[in-house]
Protein backbone atom coordinates (compact mmCIF):
# COMPACT_ATOMS: atom_id res chain seq x y z
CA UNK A 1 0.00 0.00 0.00
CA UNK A 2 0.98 3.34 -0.98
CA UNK A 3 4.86 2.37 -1.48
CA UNK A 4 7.65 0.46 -2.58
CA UNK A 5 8.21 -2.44 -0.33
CA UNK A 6 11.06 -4.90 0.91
CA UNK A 7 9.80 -8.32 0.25
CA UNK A 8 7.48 -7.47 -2.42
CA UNK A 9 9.12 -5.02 -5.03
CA UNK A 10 12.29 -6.27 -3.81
CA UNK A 11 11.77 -10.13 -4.30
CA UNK A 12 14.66 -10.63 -6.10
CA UNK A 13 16.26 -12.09 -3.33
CA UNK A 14 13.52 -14.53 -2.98
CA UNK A 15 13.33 -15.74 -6.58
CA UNK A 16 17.36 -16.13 -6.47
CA UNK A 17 17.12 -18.38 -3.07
CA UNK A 18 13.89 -20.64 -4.55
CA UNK A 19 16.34 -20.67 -8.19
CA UNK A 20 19.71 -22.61 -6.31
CA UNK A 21 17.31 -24.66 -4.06
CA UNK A 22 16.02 -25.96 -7.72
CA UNK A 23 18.97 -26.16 -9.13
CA UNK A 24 20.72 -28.46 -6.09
CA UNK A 25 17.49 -30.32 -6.21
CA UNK A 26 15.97 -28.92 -2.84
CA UNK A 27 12.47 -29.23 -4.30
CA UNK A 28 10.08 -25.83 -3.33
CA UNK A 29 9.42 -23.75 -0.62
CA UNK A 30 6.48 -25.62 2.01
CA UNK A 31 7.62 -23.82 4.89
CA UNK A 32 7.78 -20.24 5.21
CA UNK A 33 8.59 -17.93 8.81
CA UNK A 34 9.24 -14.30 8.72
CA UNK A 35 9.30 -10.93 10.67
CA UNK A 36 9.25 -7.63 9.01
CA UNK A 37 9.63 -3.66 9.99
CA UNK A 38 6.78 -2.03 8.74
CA UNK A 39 6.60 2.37 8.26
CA UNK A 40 2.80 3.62 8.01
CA UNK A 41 1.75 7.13 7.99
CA UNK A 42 -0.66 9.12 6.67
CA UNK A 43 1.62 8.94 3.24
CA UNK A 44 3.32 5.83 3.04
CA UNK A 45 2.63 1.89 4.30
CA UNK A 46 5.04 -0.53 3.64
CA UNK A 47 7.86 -3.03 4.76
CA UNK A 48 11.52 -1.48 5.00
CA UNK A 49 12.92 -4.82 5.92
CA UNK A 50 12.12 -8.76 5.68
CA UNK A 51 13.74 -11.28 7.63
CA UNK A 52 12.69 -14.42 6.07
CA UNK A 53 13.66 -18.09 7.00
CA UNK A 54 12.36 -20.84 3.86
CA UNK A 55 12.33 -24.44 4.56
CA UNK A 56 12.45 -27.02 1.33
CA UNK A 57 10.67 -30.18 0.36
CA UNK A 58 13.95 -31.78 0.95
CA UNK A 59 14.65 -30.15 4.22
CA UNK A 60 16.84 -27.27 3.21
CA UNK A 61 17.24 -24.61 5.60
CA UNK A 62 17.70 -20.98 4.24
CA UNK A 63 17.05 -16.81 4.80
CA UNK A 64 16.43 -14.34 2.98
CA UNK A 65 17.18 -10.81 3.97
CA UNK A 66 15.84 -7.59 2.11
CA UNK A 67 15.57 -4.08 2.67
CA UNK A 68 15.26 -0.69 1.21
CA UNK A 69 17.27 1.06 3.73
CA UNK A 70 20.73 -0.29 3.58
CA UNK A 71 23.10 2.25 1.72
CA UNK A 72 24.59 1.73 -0.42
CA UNK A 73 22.16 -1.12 -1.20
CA UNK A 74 23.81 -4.94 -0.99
CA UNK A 75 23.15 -7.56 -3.00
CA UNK A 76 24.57 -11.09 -1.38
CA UNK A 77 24.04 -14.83 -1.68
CA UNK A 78 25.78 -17.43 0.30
CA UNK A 79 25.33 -21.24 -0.22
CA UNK A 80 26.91 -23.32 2.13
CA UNK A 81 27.83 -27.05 1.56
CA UNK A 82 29.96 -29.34 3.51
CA UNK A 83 32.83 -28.98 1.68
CA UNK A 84 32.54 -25.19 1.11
CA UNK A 85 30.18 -21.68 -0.16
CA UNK A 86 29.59 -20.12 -2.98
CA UNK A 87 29.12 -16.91 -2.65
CA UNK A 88 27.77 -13.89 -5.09
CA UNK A 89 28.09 -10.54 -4.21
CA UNK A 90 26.04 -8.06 -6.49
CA UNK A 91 27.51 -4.59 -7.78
CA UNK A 92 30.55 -5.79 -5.69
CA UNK A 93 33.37 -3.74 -6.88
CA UNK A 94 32.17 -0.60 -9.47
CA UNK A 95 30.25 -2.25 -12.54
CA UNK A 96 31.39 -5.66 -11.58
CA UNK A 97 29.18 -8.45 -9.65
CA UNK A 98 31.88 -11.67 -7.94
CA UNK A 99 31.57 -14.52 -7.14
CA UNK A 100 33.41 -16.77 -4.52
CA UNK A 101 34.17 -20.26 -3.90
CA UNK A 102 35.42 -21.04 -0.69
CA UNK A 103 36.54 -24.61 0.15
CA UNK A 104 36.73 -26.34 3.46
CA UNK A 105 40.90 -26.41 3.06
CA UNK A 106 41.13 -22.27 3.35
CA UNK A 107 41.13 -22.26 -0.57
CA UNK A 108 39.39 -19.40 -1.95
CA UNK A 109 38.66 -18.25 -5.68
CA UNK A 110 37.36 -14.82 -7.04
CA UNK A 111 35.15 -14.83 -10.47
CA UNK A 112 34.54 -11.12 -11.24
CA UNK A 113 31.67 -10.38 -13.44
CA UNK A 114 31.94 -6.96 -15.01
CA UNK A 115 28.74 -5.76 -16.59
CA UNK A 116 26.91 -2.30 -17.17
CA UNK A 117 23.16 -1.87 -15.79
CA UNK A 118 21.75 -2.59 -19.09
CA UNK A 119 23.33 -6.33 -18.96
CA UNK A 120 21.19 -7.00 -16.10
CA UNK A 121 18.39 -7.39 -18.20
CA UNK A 122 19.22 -7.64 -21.78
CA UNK A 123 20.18 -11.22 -21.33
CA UNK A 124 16.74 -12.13 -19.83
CA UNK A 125 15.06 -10.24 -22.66
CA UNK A 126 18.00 -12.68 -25.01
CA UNK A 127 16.55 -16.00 -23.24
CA UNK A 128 13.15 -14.69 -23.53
CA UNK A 129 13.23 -14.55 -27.34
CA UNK A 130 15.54 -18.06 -27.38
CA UNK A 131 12.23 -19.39 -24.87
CA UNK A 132 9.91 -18.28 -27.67
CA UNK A 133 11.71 -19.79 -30.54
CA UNK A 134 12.33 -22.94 -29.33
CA UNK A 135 10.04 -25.74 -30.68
CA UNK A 136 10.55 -28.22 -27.58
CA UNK A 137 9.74 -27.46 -23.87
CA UNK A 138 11.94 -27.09 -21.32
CA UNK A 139 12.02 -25.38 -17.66
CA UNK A 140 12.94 -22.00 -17.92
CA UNK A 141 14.39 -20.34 -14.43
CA UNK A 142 11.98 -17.08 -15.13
CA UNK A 143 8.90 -19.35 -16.18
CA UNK A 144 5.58 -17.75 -14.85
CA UNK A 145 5.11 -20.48 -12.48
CA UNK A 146 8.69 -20.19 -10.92
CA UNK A 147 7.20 -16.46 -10.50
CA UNK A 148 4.15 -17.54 -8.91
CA UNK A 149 5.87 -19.44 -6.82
CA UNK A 150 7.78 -16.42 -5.34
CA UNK A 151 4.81 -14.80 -5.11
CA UNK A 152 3.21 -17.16 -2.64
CA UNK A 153 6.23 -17.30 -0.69
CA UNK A 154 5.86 -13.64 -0.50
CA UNK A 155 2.03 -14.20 0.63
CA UNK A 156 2.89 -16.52 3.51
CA UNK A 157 6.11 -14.27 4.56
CA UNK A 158 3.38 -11.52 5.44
CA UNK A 159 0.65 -13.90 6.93
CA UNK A 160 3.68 -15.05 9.08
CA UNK A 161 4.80 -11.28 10.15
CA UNK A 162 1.11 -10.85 11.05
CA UNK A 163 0.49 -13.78 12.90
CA UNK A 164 3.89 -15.02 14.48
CA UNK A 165 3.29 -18.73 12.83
CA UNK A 166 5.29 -20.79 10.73
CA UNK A 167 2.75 -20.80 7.45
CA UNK A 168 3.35 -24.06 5.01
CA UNK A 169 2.68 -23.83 1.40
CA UNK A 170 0.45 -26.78 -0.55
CA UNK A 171 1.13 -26.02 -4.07
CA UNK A 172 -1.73 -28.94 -4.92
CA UNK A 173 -4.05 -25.87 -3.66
CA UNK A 174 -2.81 -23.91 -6.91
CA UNK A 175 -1.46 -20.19 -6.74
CA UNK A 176 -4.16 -18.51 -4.39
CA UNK A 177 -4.20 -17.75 -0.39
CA UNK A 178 -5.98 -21.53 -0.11
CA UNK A 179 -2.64 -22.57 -0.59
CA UNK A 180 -0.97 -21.26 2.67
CA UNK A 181 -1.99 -23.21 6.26
């Protein structure tokens, strides 16, 4: 309402966390908890910051932290294995995003990424056309239901700020509020 938000118009974060559970074959979100900071005047009514904690069909425990009052604004992933992380750090040094790879044995490796704004989404508008030529289907990472499913993690990180409860997601419930207990 009446403004930008943290865990709504900010949901990158979100989508990015749900995309490496997929891709290490943690399955979706079921279990969502999450407190937020809320500012509501007469003006503006939103959430400045999300502290969210997502729990897999496989078990895998993550959080996802977003704001729109850190500055300058950070961008930062961390997945942690038992041999090592990966981490990605957005916008981490001028117009270049890193990532690391950290190993249990102290070994650490820097990937710098150097891009302009523009590259952020000109190569999602490049694997949007490639989705729309292709002739055979295949799961795309920005597919509209990968979307919806960020959306309904979004919906049951606010029913749990309000209420204090863990809320699970039953995606055989389809992509309305029916689907959060």
């Amino acid at each position: 309402k009446r403004g930008g938000g943290a865990t709504g118009e900010h949901s990158h974060a979100i989508n990015l966390w749900q995309h490496y559970a997929h891709k290490i074959g943690a399955g979706k979100v079921v279990e969502v908890s999450a407190s937020m900071a809320f500012v509501s005047d007469r003006i503006v009514d939103y959430d400045k910051i999300s502290s969210i904690t997502l729990r897999t069909e496989s078990g895998l425990l993550g959080r996802v932290i977003q704001d729109v009052v850190t500055s300058p604004p950070r961008k930062w992933v961390r997945l942690q294995g038992t041999d090592g992380a990966m981490e990605w750090h957005g916008n981490y040094r001028g117009s270049s995003d890193a990532a690391f790879l950290s190993r249990k044995d102290g070994q650490r490796r820097e990937y710098l990424c150097i891009k302009s704004r523009p590259d952020d989404f000109i190569k999602e508008l490049r694997h949007v056309e490639k989705c729309l030529s292709l002739k055979e289907s295949f799961q795309s990472p920005i597919a509209i239901d990968r979307g919806l499913d960020t959306m309904l993690v979004i919906a049951a990180a606010y029913k749990s700020a309000k209420t204090g409860q863990i809320v699970r997601i039953d995606y055989s419930r389809g992509y309305t509020c029916d689907a959060l207990n």
